[in-house]
Protein backbone atom coordinates (compact mmCIF):
# COMPACT_ATOMS: atom_id res chain seq x y z
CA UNK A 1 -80.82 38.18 -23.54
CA UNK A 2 -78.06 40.60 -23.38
CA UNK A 3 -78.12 44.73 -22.64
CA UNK A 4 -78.46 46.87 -25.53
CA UNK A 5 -74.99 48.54 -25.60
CA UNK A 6 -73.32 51.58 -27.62
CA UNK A 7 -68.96 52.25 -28.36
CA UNK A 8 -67.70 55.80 -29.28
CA UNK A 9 -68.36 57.02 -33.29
CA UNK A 10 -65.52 56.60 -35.04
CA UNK A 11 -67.14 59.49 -37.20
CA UNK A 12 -65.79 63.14 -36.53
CA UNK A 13 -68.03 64.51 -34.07
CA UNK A 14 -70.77 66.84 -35.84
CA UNK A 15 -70.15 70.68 -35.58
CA UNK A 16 -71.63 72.33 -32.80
CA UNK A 17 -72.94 76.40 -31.82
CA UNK A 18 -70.72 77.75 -29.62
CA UNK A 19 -72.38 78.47 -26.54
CA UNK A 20 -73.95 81.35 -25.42
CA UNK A 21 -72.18 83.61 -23.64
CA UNK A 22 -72.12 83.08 -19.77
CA UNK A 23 -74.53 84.83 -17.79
CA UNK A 24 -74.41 83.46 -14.07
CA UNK A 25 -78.52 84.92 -13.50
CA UNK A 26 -79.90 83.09 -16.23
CA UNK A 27 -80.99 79.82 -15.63
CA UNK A 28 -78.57 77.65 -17.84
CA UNK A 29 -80.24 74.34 -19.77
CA UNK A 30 -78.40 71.69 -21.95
CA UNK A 31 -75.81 72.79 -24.19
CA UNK A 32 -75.49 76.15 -21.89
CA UNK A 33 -75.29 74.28 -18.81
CA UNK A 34 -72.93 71.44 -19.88
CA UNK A 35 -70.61 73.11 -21.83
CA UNK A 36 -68.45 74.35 -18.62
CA UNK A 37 -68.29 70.85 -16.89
CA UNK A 38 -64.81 69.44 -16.54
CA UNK A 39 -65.12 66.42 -18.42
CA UNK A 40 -66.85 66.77 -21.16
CA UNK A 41 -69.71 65.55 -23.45
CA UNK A 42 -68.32 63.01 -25.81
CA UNK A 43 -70.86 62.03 -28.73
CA UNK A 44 -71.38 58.12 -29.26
CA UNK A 45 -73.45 56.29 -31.65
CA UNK A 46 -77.09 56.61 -30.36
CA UNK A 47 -78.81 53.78 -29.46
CA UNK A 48 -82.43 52.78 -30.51
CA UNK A 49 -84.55 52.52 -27.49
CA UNK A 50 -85.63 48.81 -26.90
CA UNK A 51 -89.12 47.29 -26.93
CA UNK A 52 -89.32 47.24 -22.93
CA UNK A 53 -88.49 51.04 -23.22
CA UNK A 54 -92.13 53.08 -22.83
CA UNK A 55 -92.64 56.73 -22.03
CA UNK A 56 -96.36 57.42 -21.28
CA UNK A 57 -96.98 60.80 -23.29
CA UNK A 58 -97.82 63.91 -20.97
CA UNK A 59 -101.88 63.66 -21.00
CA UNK A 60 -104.38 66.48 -20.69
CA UNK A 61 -106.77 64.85 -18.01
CA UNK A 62 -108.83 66.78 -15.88
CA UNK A 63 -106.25 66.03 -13.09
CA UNK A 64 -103.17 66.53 -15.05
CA UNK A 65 -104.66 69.83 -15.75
CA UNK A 66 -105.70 70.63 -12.07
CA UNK A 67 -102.38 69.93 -10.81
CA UNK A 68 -100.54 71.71 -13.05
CA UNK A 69 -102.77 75.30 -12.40
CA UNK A 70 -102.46 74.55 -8.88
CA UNK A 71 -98.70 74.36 -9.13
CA UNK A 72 -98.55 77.67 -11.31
CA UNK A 73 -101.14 79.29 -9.22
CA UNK A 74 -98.71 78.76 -5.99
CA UNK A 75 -95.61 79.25 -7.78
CA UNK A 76 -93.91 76.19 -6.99
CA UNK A 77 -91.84 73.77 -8.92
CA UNK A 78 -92.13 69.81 -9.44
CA UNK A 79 -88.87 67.97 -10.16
CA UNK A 80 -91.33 66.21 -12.44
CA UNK A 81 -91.32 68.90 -15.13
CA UNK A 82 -87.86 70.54 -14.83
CA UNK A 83 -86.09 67.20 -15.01
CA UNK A 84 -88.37 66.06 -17.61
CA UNK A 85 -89.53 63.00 -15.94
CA UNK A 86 -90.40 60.32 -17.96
CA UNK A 87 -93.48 59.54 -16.24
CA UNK A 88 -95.12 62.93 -15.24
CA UNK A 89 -98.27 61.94 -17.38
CA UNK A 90 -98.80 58.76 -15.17
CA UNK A 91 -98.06 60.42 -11.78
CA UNK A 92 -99.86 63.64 -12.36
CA UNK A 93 -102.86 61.72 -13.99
CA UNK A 94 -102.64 59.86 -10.75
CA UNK A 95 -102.57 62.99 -8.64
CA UNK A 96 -99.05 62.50 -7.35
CA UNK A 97 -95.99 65.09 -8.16
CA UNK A 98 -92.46 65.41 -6.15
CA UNK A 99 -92.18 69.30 -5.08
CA UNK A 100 -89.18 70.70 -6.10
CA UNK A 101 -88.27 74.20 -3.28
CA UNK A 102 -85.57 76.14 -3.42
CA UNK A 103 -86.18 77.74 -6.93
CA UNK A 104 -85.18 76.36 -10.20
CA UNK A 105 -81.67 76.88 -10.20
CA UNK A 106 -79.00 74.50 -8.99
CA UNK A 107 -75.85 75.55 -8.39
CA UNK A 108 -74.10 71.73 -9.75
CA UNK A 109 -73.91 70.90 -13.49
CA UNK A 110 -74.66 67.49 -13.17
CA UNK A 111 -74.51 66.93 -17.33
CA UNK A 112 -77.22 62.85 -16.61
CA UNK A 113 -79.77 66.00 -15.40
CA UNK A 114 -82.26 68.04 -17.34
CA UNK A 115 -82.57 71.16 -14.00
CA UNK A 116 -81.32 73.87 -15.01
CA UNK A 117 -78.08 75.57 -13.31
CA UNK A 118 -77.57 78.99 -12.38
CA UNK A 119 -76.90 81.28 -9.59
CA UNK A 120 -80.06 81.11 -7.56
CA UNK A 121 -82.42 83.37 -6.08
CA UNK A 122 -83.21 84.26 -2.82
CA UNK A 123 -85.11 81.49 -0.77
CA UNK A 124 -88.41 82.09 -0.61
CA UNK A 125 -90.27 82.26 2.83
CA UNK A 126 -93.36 81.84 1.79
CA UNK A 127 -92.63 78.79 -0.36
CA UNK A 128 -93.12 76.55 3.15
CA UNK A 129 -96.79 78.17 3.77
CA UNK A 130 -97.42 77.78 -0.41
CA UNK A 131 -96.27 74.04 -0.13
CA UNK A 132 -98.06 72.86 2.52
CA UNK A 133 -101.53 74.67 1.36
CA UNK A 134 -101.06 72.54 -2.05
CA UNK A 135 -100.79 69.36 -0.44
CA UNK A 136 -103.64 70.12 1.90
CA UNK A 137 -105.44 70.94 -1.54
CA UNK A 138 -104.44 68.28 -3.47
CA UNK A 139 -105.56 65.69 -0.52
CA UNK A 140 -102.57 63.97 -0.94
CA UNK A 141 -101.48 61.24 1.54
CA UNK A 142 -98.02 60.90 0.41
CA UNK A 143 -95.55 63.73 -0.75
CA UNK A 144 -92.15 63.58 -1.88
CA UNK A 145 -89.96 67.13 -1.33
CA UNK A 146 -87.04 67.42 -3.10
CA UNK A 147 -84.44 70.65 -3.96
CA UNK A 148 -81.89 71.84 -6.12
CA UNK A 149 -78.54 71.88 -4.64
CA UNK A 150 -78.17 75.51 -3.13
CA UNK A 151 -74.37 75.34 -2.22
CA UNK A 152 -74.77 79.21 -1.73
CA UNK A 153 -76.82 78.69 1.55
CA UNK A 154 -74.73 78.26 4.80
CA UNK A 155 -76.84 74.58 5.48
CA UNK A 156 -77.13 74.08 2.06
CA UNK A 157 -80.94 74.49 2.64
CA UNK A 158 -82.01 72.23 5.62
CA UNK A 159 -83.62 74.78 7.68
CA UNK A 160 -85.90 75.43 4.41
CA UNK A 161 -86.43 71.25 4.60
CA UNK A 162 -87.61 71.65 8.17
CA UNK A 163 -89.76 74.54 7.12
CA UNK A 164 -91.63 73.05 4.75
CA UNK A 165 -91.93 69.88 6.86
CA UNK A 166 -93.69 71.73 9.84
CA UNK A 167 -96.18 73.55 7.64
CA UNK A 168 -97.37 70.53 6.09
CA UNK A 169 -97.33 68.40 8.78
CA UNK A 170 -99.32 71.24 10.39
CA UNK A 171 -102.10 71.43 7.29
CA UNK A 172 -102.45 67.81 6.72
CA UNK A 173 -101.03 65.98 10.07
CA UNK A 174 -101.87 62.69 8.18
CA UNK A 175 -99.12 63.21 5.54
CA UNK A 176 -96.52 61.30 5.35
CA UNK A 177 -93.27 62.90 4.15
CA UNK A 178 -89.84 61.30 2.09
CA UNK A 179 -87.38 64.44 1.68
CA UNK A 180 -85.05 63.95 -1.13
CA UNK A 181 -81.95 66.31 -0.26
CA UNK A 182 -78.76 67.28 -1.89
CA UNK A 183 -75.50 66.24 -0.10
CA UNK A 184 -75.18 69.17 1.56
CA UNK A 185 -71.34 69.74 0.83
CA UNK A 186 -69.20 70.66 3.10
CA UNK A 187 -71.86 71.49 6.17
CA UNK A 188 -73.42 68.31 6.27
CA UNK A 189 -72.99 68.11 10.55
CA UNK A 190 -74.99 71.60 10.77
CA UNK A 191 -77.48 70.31 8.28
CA UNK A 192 -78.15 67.19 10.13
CA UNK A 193 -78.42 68.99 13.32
CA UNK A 194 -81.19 71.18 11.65
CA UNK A 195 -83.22 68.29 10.02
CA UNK A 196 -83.41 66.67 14.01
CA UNK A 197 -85.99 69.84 14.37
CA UNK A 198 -88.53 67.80 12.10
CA UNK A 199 -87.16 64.70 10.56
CA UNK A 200 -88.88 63.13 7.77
CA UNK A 201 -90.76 59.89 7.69
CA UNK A 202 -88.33 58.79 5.08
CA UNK A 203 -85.05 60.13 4.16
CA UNK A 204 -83.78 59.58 0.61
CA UNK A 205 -80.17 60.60 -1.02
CA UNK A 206 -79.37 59.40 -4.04
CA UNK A 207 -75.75 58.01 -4.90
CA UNK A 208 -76.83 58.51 -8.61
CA UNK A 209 -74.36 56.07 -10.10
CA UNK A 210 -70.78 54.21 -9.16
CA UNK A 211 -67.50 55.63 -7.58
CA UNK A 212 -65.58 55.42 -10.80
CA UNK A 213 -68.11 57.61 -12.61
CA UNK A 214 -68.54 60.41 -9.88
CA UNK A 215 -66.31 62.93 -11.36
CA UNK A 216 -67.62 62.20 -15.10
CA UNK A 217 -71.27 62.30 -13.88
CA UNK A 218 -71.65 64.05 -10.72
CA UNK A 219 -68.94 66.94 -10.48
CA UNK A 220 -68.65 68.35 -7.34
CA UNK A 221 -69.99 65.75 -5.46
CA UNK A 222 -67.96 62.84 -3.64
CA UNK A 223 -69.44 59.04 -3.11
CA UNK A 224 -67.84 58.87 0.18
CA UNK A 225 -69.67 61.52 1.65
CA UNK A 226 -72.88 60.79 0.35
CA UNK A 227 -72.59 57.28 1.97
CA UNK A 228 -71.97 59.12 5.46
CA UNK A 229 -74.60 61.71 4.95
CA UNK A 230 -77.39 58.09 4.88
CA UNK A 231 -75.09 56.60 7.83
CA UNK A 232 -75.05 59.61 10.04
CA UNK A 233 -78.92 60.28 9.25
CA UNK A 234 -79.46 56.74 10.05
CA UNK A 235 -77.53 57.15 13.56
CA UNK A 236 -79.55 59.70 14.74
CA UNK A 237 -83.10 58.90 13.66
CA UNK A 238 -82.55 54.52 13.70
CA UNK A 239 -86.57 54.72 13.31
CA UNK A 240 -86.80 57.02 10.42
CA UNK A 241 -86.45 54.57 6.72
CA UNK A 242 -83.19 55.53 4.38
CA UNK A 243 -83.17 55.36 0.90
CA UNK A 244 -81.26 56.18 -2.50
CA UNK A 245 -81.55 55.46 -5.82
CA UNK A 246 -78.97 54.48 -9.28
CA UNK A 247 -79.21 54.87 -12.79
CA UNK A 248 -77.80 52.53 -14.88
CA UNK A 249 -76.66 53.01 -18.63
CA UNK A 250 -73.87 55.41 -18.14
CA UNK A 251 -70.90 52.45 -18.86
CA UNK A 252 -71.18 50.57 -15.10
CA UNK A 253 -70.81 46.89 -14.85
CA UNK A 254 -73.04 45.10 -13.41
CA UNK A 255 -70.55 43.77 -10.32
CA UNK A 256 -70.42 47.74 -9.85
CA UNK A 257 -73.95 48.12 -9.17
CA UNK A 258 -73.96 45.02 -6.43
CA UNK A 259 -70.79 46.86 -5.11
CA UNK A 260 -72.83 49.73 -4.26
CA UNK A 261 -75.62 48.52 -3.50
CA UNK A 262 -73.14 46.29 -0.82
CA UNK A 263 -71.59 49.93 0.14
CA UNK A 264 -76.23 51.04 1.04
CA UNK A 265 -76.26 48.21 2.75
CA UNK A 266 -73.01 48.84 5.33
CA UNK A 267 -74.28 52.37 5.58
CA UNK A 268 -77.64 51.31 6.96
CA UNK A 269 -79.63 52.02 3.92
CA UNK A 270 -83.50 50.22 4.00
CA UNK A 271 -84.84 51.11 0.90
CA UNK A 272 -83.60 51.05 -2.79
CA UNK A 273 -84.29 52.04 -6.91
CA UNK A 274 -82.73 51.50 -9.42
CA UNK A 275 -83.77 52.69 -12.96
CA UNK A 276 -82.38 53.55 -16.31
CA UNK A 277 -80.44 56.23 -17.40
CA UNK A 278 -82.82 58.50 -20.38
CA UNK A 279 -80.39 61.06 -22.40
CA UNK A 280 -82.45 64.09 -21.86
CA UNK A 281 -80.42 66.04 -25.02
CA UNK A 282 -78.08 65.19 -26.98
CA UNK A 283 -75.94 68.01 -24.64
CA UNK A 284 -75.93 65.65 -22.22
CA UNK A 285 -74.23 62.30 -21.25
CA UNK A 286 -74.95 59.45 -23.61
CA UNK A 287 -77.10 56.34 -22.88
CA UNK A 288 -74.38 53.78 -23.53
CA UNK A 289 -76.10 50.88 -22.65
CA UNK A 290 -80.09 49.83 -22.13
CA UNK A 291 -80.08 47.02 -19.40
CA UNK A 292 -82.15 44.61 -20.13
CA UNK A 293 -85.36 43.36 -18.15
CA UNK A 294 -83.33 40.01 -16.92
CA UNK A 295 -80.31 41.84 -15.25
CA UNK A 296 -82.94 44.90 -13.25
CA UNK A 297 -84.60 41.41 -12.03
CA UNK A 298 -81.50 40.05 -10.95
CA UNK A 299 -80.50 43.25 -9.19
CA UNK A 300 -83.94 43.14 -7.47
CA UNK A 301 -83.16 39.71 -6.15
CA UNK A 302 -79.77 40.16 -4.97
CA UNK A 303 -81.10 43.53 -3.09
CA UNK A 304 -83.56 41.19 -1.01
CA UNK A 305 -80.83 39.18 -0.48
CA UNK A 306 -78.70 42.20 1.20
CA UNK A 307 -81.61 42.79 2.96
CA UNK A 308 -83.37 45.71 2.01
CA UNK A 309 -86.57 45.97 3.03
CA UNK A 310 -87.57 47.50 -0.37
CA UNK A 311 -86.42 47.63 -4.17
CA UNK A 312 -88.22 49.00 -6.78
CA UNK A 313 -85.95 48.17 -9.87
CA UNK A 314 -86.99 48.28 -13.71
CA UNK A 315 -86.25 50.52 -16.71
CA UNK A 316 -88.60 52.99 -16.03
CA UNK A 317 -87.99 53.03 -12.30
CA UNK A 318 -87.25 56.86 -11.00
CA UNK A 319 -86.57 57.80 -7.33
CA UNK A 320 -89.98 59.03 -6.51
CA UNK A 321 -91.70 56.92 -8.51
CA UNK A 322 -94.76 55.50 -6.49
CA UNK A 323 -92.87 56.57 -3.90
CA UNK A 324 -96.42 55.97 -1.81
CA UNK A 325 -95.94 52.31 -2.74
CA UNK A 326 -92.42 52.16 -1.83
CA UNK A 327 -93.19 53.29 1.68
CA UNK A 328 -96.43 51.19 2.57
CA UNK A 329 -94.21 47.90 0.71
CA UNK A 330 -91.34 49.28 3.50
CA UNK A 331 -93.91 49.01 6.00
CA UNK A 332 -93.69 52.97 6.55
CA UNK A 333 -96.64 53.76 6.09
């Protein structure tokens, strides 16, 4: 069988509201936020998601619920609800969540993601002490910490990283942490030299999607360096696992994909995901293609072959996504 795939409307695009006037202190979502990239949002035929396409519903179990209070109660984010994960019923029901610090403000427009953009507030120090006291709550084993991109911060926030590290590692020394960090533009030397203070037990970057879609997809951000941010972590900490993750849907190929995933590979990279691309509004890039089940299988098999030590691969598939799995499948944990 064959990917479900989309070509621009020939139908005039629909009017759209003008956007609201720009206000750099409020936190900027959809139409608001995407409206300034530099390429913009052009509408396509929309495609009808696929049988092997399932979204568990947010649920209101008891531990759904506790999390969420806990999270409010501590004021701290989860990249879970601000990106509108697909699967925040199924990981919260199963008491797991990937903490978002920094605040809820990035300072990229990324138009594939649903986190709001804006000009950020000021770090918060007790956000390490909150963090840690959650985890040490919550009795988790496994925790994934992730941030905006705070290209206002001198180290682009890897001091806040090692922060929140020490603090949980100091409330629950059985933890085991992945860190999920920006690209940390531009001072990525003095953010590595920070992050040797308290590296993590796994240390994920994602490339997001292929070269030829960087500037369409990720503005602001450049493949090359994100390769070398994985290398050089890789060459300082040889015993500490890499990872990234892809999205696929956003007009690839499929030799693309391999290409990259070639490119992990010759950068030292163990561990790998690869997922599909959900349009969170219609303000935001297109799905233009839903891959189907046979081609994530045969990008699973080819990763073996490369010789990563793990790939979780499938439609619904997300970076963090049993991220505790991942690891102990790694041989991590």
């Amino acid at each position: 069988m064959t990917d479900v795939t989309a070509q621009p409307s020939g139908a005039p695009d629909a009017p759209q509201a003008a956007p609201a006037p720009y206000d750099a202190t409020a936190k900027q979502k959809a139409q608001a936020k995407t409206a300034r990239i530099p390429i913009k949002v052009v509408p396509i035929e929309k495609l009808k998601k696929p049988e092997w396409i399932r979204v568990r519903a947010a649920t209101g179990s008891s531990r759904f619920s506790e999390i969420k209070q806990i999270l409010r109660e501590h004021n701290l984010h989860t990249v879970c609800e601000e990106a509108s994960c697909p699967n925040i019923g199924e990981c919260f029901g199963k008491g797991t969540a990937t903490f978002m610090i920094m605040g809820d403000k990035c300072t990229r427009r990324c138009p594939f993601c649903d986190v709001g953009h804006g000009r950020p507030d000021p770090l918060d120090a007790d956000e390490p002490l909150n963090l840690a006291r959650t985890i040490a709550a919550l009795k988790l084993k496994y925790v994934v910490i992730t941030s905006v991109d705070r290209d206002d911060l001198r180290d682009g926030g890897a001091a806040h990283f090692v922060e929140c590290i020490k603090h949980v590692r100091e409330h629950s020394p059985l933890t085991r942490i992945e860190i999920l960090t920006p690209d940390f533009r531009g001072r990525l030397d003095r953010a590595l030299g920070i992050l040797n203070a308290a590296p993590p037990d796994v240390m994920n970057h994602n490339l997001e999607t292929v070269p030829r879609l960087y500037k369409e997809a990720r503005p602001g951000s450049d493949y090359a360096h994100s390769l070398k941010l994985l290398k050089d972590f890789k060459a300082l900490h040889p015993d500490v696992a890499t990872k990234s993750g892809l999205m696929v849907g956003l007009g690839e190929t499929e030799e693309e994909i391999l290409q990259v995933m070639r490119d992990l590979r010759a950068h030292d990279v163990d561990m790998l995901t690869i997922g599909q691309y959900l349009q969170p509004s219609e303000h935001h890039l297109p799905v233009r293609a839903y891959v189907h089940p046979d081609t994530f299988k045969m990008y699973e098999e080819e990763a073996y072959k490369m010789g990563f030590t793990h790939a979780a691969v499938g439609a619904m598939v997300r970076s963090s996504y049993h991220a505790d799995q991942q690891a102990h499948d790694a041989g991590v944990v």
